[in-house]
Structure formats: C-alpha cells, structure tokens
C-alpha atoms as a PDB file:
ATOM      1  CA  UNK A   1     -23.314 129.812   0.280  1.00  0.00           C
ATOM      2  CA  UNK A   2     -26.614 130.560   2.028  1.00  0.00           C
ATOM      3  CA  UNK A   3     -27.340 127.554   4.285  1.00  0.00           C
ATOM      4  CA  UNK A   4     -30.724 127.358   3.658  1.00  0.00           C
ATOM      5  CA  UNK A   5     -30.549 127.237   0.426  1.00  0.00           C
ATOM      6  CA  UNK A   6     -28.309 124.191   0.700  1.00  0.00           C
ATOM      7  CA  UNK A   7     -30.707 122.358   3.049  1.00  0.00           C
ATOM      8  CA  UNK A   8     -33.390 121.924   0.712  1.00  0.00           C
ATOM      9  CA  UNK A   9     -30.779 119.920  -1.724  1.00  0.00           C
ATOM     10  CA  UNK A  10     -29.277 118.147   1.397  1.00  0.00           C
ATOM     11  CA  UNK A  11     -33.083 116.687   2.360  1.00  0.00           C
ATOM     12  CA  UNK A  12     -33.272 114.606  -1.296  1.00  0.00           C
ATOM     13  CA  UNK A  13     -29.480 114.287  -1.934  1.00  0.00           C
ATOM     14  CA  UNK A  14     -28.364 112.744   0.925  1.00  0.00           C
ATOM     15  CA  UNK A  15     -31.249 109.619   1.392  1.00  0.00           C
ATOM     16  CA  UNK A  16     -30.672 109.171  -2.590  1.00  0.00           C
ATOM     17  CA  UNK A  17     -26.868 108.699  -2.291  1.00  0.00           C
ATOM     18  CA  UNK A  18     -27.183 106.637   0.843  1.00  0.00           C
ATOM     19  CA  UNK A  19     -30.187 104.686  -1.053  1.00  0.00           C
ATOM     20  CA  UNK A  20     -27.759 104.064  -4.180  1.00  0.00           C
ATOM     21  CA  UNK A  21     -25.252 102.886  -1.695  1.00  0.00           C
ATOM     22  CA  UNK A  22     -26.653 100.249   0.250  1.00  0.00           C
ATOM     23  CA  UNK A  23     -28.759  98.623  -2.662  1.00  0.00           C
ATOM     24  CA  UNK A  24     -25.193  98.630  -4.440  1.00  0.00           C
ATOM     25  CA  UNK A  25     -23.570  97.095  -1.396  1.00  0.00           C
ATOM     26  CA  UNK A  26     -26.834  94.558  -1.376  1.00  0.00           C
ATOM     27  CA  UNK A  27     -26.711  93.559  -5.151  1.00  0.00           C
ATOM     28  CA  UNK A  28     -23.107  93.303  -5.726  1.00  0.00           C
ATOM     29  CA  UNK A  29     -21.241  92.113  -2.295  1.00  0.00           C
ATOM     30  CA  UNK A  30     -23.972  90.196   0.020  1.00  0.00           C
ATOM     31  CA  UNK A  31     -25.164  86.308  -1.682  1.00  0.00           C
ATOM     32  CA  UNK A  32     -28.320  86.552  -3.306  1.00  0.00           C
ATOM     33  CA  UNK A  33     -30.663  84.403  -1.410  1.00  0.00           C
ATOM     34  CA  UNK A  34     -34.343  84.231  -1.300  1.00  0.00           C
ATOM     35  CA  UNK A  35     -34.400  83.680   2.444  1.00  0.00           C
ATOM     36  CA  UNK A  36     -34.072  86.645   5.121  1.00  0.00           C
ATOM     37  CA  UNK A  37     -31.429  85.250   7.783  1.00  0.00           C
ATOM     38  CA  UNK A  38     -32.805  88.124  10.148  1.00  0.00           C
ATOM     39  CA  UNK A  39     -35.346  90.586  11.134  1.00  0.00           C
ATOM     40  CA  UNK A  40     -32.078  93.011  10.995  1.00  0.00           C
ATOM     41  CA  UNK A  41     -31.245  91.712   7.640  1.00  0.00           C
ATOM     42  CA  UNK A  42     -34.963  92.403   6.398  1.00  0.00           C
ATOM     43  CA  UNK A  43     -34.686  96.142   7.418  1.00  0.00           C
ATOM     44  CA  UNK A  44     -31.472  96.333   5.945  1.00  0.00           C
ATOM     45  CA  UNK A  45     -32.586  95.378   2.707  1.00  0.00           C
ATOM     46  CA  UNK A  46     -35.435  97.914   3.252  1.00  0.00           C
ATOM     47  CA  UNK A  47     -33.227 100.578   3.951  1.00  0.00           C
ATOM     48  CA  UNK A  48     -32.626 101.355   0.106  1.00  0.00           C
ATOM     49  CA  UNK A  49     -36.578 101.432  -0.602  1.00  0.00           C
ATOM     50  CA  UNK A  50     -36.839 103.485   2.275  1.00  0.00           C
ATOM     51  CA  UNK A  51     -34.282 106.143   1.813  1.00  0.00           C
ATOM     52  CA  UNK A  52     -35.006 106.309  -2.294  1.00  0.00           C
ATOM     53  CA  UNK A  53     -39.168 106.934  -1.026  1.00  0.00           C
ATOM     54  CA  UNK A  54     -37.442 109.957   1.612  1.00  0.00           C
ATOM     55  CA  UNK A  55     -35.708 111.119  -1.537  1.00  0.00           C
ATOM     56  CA  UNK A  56     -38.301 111.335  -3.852  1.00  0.00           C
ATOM     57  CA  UNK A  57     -40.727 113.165  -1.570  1.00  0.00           C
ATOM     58  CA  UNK A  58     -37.788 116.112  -1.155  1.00  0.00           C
ATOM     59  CA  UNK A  59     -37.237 116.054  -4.700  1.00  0.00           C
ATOM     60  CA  UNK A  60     -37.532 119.812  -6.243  1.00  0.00           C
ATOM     61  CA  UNK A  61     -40.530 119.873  -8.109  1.00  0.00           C
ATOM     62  CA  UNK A  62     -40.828 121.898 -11.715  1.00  0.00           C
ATOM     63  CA  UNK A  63     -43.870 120.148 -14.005  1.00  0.00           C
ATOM     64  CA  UNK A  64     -43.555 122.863 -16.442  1.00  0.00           C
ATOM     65  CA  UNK A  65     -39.486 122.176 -16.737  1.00  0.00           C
ATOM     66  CA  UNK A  66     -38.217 120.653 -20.269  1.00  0.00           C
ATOM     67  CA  UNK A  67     -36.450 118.147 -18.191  1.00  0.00           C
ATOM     68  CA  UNK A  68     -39.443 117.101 -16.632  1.00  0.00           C
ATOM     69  CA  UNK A  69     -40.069 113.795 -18.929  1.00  0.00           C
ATOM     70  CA  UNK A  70     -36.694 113.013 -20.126  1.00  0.00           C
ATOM     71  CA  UNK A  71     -35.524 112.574 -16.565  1.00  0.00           C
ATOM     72  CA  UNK A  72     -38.741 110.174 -16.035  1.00  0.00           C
ATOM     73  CA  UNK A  73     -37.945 108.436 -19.208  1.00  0.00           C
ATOM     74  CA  UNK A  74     -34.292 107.432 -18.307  1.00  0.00           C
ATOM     75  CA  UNK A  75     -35.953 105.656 -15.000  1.00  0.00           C
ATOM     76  CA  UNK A  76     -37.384 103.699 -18.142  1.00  0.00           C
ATOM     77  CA  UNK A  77     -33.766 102.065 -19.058  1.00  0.00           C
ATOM     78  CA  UNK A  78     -32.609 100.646 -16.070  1.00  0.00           C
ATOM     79  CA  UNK A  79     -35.781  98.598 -16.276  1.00  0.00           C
ATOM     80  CA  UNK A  80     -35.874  97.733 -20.090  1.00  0.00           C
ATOM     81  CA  UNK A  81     -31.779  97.421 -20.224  1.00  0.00           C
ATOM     82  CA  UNK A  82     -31.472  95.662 -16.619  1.00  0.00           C
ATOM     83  CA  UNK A  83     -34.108  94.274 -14.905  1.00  0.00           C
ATOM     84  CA  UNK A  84     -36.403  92.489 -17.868  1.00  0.00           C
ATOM     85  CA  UNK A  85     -33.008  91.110 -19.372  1.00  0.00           C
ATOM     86  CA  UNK A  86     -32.172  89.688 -16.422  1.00  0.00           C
ATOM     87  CA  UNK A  87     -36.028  88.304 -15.500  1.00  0.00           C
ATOM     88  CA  UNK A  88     -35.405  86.368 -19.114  1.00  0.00           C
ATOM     89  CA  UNK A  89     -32.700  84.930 -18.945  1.00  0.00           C
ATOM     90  CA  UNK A  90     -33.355  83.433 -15.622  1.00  0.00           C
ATOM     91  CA  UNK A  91     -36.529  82.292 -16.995  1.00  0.00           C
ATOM     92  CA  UNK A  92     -35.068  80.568 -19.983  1.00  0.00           C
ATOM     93  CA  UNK A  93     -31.888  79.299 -18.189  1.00  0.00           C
ATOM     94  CA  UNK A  94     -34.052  78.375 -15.210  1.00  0.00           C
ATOM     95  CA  UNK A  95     -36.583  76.143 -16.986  1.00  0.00           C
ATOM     96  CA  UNK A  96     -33.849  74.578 -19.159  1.00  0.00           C
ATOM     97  CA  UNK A  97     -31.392  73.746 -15.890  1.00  0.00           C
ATOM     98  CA  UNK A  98     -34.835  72.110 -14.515  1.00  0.00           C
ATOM     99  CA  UNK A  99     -34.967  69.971 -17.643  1.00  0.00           C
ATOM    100  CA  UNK A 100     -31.511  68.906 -17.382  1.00  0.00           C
ATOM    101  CA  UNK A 101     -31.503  67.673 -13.866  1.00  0.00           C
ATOM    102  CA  UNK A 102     -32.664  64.392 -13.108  1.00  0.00           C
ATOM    103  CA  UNK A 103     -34.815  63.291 -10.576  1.00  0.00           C
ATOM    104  CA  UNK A 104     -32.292  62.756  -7.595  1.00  0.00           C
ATOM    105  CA  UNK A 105     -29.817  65.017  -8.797  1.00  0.00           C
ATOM    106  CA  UNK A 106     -27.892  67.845  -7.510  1.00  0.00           C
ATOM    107  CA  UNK A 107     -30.746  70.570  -6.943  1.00  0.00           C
ATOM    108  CA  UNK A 108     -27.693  73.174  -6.346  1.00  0.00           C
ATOM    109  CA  UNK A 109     -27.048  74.912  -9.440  1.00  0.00           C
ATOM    110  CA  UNK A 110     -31.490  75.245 -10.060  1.00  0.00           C
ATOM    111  CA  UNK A 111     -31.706  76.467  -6.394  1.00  0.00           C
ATOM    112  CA  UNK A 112     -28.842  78.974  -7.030  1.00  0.00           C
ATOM    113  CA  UNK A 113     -30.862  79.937 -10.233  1.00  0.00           C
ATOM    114  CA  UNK A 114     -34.204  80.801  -8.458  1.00  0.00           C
ATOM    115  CA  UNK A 115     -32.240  82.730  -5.466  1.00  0.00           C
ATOM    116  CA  UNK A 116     -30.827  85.109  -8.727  1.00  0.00           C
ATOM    117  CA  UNK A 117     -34.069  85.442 -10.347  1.00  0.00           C
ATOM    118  CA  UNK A 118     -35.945  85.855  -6.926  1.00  0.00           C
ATOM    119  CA  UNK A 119     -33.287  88.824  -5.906  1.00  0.00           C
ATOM    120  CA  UNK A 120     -34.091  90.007  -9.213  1.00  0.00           C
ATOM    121  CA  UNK A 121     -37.716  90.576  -8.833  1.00  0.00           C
ATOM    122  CA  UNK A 122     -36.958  91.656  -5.070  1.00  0.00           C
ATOM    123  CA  UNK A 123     -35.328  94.892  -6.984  1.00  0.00           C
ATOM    124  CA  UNK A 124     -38.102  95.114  -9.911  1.00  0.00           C
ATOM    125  CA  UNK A 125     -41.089  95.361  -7.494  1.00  0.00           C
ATOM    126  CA  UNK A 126     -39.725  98.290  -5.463  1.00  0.00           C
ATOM    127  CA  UNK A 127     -38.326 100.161  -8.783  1.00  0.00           C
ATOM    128  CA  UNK A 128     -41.643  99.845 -10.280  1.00  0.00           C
ATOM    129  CA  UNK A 129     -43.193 101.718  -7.190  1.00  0.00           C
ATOM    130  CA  UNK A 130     -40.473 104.617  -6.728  1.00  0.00           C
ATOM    131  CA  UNK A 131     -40.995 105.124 -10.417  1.00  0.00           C
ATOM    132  CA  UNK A 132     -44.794 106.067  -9.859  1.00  0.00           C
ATOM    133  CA  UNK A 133     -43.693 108.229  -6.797  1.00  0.00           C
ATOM    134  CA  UNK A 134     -41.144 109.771  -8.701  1.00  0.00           C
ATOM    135  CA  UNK A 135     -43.429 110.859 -11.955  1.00  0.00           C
ATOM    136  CA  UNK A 136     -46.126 111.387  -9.150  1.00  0.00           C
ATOM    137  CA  UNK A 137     -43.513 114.089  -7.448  1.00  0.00           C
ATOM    138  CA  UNK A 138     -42.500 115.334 -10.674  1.00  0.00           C
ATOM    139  CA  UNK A 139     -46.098 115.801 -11.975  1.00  0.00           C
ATOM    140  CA  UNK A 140     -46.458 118.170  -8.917  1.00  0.00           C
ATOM    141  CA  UNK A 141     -47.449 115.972  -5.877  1.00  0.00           C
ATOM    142  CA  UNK A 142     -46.662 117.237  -1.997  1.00  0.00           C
ATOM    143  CA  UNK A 143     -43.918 115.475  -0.293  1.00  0.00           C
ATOM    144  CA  UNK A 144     -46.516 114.013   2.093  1.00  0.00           C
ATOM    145  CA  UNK A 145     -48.280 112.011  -0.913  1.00  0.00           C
ATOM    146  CA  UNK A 146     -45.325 110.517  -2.014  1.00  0.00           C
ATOM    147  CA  UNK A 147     -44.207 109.131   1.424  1.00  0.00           C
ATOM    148  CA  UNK A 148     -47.824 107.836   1.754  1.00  0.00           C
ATOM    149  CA  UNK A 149     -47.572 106.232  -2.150  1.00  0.00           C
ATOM    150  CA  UNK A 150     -43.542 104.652  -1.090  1.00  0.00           C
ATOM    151  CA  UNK A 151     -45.313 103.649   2.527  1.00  0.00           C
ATOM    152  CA  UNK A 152     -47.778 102.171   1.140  1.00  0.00           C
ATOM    153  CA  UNK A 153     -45.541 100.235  -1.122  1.00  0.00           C
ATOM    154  CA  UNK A 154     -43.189  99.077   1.603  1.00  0.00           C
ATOM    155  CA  UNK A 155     -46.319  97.621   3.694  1.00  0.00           C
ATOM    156  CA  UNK A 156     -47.830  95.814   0.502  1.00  0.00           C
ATOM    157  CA  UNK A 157     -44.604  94.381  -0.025  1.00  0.00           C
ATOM    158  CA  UNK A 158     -44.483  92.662   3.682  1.00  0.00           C
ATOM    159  CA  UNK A 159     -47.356  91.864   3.603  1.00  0.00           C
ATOM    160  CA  UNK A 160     -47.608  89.098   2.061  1.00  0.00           C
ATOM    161  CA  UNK A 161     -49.980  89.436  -0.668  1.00  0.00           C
ATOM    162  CA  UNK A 162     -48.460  87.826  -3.540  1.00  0.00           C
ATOM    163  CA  UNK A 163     -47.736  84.534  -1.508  1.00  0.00           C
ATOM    164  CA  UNK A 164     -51.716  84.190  -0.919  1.00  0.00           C
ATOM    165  CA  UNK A 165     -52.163  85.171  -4.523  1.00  0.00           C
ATOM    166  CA  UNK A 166     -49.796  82.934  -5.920  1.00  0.00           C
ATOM    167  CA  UNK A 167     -52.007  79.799  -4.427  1.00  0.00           C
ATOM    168  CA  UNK A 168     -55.347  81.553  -6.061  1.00  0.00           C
ATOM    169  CA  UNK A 169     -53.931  82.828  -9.259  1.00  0.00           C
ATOM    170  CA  UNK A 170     -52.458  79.395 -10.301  1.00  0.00           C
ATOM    171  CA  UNK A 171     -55.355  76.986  -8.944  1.00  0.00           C
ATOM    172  CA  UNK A 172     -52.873  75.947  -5.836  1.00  0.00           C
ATOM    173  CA  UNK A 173     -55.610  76.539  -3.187  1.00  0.00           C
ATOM    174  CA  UNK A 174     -55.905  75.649  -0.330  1.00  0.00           C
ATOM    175  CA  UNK A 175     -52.584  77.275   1.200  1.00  0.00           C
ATOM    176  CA  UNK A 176     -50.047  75.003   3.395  1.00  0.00           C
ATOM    177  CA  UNK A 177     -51.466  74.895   7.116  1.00  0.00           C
ATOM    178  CA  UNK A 178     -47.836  76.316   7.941  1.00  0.00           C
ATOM    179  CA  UNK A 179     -46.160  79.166   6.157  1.00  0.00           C
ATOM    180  CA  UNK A 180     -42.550  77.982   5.570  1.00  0.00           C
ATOM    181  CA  UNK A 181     -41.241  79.861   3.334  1.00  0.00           C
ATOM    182  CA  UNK A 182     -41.818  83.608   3.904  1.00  0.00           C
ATOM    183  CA  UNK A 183     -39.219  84.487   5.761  1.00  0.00           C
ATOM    184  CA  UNK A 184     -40.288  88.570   5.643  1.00  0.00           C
ATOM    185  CA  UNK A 185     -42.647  86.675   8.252  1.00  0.00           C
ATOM    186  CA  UNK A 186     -40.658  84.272  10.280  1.00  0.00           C
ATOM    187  CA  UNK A 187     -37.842  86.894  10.862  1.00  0.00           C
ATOM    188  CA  UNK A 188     -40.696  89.100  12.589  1.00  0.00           C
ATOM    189  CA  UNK A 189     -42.550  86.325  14.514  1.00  0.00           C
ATOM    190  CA  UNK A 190     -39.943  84.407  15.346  1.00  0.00           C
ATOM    191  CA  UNK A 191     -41.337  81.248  13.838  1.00  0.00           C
ATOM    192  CA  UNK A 192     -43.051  80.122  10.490  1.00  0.00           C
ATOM    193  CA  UNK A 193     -46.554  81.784  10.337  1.00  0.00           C
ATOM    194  CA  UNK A 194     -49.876  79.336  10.419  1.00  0.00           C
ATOM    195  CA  UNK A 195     -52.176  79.542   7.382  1.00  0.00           C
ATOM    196  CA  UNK A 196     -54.314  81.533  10.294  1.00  0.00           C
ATOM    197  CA  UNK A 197     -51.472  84.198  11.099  1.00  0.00           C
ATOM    198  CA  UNK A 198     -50.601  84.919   8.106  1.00  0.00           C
ATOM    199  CA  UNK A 199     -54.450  86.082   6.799  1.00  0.00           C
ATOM    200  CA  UNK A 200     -54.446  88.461   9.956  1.00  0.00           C
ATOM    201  CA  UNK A 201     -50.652  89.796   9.375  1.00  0.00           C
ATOM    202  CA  UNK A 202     -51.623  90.376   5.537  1.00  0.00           C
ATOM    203  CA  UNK A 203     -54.877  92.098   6.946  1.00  0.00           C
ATOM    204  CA  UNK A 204     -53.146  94.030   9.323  1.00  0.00           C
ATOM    205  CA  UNK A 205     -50.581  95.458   6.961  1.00  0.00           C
ATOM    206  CA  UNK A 206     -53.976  96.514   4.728  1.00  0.00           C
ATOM    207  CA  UNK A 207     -55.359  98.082   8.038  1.00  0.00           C
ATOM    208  CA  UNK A 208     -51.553 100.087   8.500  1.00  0.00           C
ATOM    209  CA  UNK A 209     -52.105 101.141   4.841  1.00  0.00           C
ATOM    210  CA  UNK A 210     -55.725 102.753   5.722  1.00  0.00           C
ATOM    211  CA  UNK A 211     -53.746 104.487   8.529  1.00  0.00           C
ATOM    212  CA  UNK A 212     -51.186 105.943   6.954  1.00  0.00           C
ATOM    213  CA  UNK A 213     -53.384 107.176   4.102  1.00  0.00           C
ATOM    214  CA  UNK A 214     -55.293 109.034   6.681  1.00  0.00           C
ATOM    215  CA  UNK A 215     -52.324 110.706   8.618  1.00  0.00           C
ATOM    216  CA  UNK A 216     -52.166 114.591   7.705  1.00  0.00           C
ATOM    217  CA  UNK A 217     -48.254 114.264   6.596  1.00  0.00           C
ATOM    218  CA  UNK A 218     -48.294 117.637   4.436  1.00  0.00           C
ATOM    219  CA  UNK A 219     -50.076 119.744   7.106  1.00  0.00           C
ATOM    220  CA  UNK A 220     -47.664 118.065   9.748  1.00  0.00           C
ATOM    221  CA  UNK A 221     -44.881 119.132   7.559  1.00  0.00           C
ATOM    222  CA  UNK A 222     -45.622 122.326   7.119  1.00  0.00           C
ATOM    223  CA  UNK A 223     -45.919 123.186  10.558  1.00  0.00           C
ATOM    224  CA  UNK A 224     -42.011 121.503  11.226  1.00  0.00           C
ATOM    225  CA  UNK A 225     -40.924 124.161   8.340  1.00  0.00           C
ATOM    226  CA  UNK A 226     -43.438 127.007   9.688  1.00  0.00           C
ATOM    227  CA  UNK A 227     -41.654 126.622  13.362  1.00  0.00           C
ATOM    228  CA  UNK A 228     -37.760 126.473  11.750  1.00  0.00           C
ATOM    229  CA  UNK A 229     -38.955 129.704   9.322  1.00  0.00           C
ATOM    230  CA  UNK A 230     -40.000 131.550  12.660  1.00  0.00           C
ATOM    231  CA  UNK A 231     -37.619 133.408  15.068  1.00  0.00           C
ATOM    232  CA  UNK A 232     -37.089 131.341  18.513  1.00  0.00           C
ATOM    233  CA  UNK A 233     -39.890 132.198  20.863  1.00  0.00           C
ATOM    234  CA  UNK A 234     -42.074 132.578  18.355  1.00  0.00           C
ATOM    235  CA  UNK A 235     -45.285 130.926  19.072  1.00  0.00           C
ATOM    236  CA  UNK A 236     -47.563 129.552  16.003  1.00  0.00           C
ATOM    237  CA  UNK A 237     -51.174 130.864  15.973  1.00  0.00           C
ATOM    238  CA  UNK A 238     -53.601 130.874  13.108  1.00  0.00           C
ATOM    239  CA  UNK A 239     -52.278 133.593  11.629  1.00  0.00           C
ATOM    240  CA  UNK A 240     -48.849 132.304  11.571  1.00  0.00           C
ATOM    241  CA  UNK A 241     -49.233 128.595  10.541  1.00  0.00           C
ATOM    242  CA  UNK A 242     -48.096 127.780   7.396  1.00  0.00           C
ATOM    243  CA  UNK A 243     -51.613 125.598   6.781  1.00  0.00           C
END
C-alpha cells in the first residue's frame, strides 16, 4: 500500500480512536464528580474534545456523497437515545431525592445525583459543538475552520461563561465575592478565583478566541503539506507555494 495514501486516513483515524478511548475510560472507569482534583486532571478530560476537534478537521470531505447526511444524522442518536434520557431522568430523580430528604439529612445520595447529571452535561456541551464542526467539515469547510470552530469551543467552555450567566439568567446577581466552585479555575490559579479574576479570566478567554479566529491555520497548513510534497532541498517560492 502506497504510504501516502495511508497518511491522509492515519491524520483523522488515529485522534478519533484515541478520542473514543479516553472519553470511554473517563465515563465508565474514573467517579463522576463535578469537581476537577487537578490542572492535570482538567486536560485530561480535555484530551477527548481535543483529539475528536483534530479528527474532524482531517476528516475526508465529499458534500456531494449520498452518505453525506445519513452519517450526520446518526451523530443525532447518541444525543436523542443517550444524552437527553439521561439529562431527564436526573432531572426527575434529582428533584424528587431533594423532596425526600429532610432538612438535616444525609445530603449524599442528592450530591451523588448532581455529580451524574453534571458529568452528563460535561459530555452534552462538547458533543453539541463537534457536531457543528463535523456537518461544518462535511458541508465542505477547510481543516483550519474546523480547528478554529472546536478551539473556539474548548476556550468558551473554560471560560467560564455559563457560571456568570447562571447568576444573570436566574435573577441571582450579584455573584459571590469568591469563586468557590469552578474548579476549571482553581486547578489553573491555584486558588478559588475573586468575583474580580474571574471577569478578566472569562475576558481573556474571549480575547484568545479573537486570536485564534485571526491566525491563518489553512494557509499555514498548506505550506507544512507544500514542503512534505516537495523533494528535500527544495526551497518554496511563489511559484511553488501551495497558497
């Protein structure tokens, strides 16, 4: 077989598998806990999101194929026959074990409830982003826009965002002076974030968004393949490079 026509396969198949992998290893053999013990914990359970966004920007491309939308559909059941089922029953199950207990009671079994639901959502959020970058890819997009649409996901995700929004969405404002409880912060500062730090950490992960937007990842791409096309010694001038 013609090496390079394996390596194209090898650049989306091999992040995939490894992605499956780990957020197997995640979901079915480590506890499921809403705190991060770790800032190497935190990037561990990254890893998955980050390897599945590698994969779909490598992902062979064919709009016009008649497999096109029946292999974006099926990203559809996992999420109707998996994720929402789940999101309800901890919902309904939640909200009655919260009735049961009394005040002074064992808060175990409710705290073990939210830590599944919380893991839960921790797996919907990123699935619902890799499925735009996927149909994005599939529809025809460059490799470069989907890393920037799976970066950009990633840094929205640590950044906080839904914790402020949680305080204006449901009338809870003013935030806590300290920032207990997001541990996707503490793990990183090395301490629980003032109200302060954690407006400038969720504006600075906005400001690495802007970045990354504006990095030329397709043209920097196609210069990587342009140089590995060319015979060694080859220099790249205009009317070599691959732009």
């Amino acid at each position: 077989m013609n090496p390079s026509s394996v390596r194209p396969h090898l650049a989306w198949l091999l992040p995939g598998l490894l992605a499956l992998l780990i957020a197997a290893y995640i979901y079915l053999a480590l506890p499921h806990e809403r705190e991060v013990s770790s800032l190497a914990m935190l990037i561990f359970k990254f890893a998955p999101f980050v390897l599945a966004t590698i994969a779909i920007a490598f992902f062979p491309t064919s709009p016009r194929a008649w497999w096109t939308v029946p292999l974006i559909f099926l990203l559809f059941l996992p999420f109707f026959g998996f994720l929402v089922p789940r999101q309800l029953y901890f919902i309904r199950f939640g909200i009655q074990s919260a009735y049961e207990l009394a005040p002074g009671a064992d808060q175990a079994g409710l705290e073990q409830i939210f830590a599944q639901f919380y893991t839960i959502t921790a797996i919907l959020v990123p699935y619902f982003i890799l499925t735009v970058a996927f149909a994005f890819r599939m529809g025809g997009g460059r490799s470069g826009q989907v890393l920037k649409i799976g970066g950009s996901g990633i840094l929205l995700m640590l950044s906080g965002i839904e914790d402020i929004m949680f305080f204006v969405v449901n009338g809870f404002w003013p935030m806590p002076e300290v920032i207990s409880w997001a541990s996707h912060m503490t793990v990183r500062l090395g301490r629980p974030a003032t109200r302060t730090e954690f407006f400038i950490l969720c504006a600075l992960h906005f400001l690495l968004i802007f970045l990354l937007w504006a990095l030329p990842l397709d043209r920097w791409m196609a210069r990587c393949r342009g140089r590995e096309a060319l015979p060694e010694g080859t220099r790249l001038s205009p009317s070599t490079s691959p732009e």
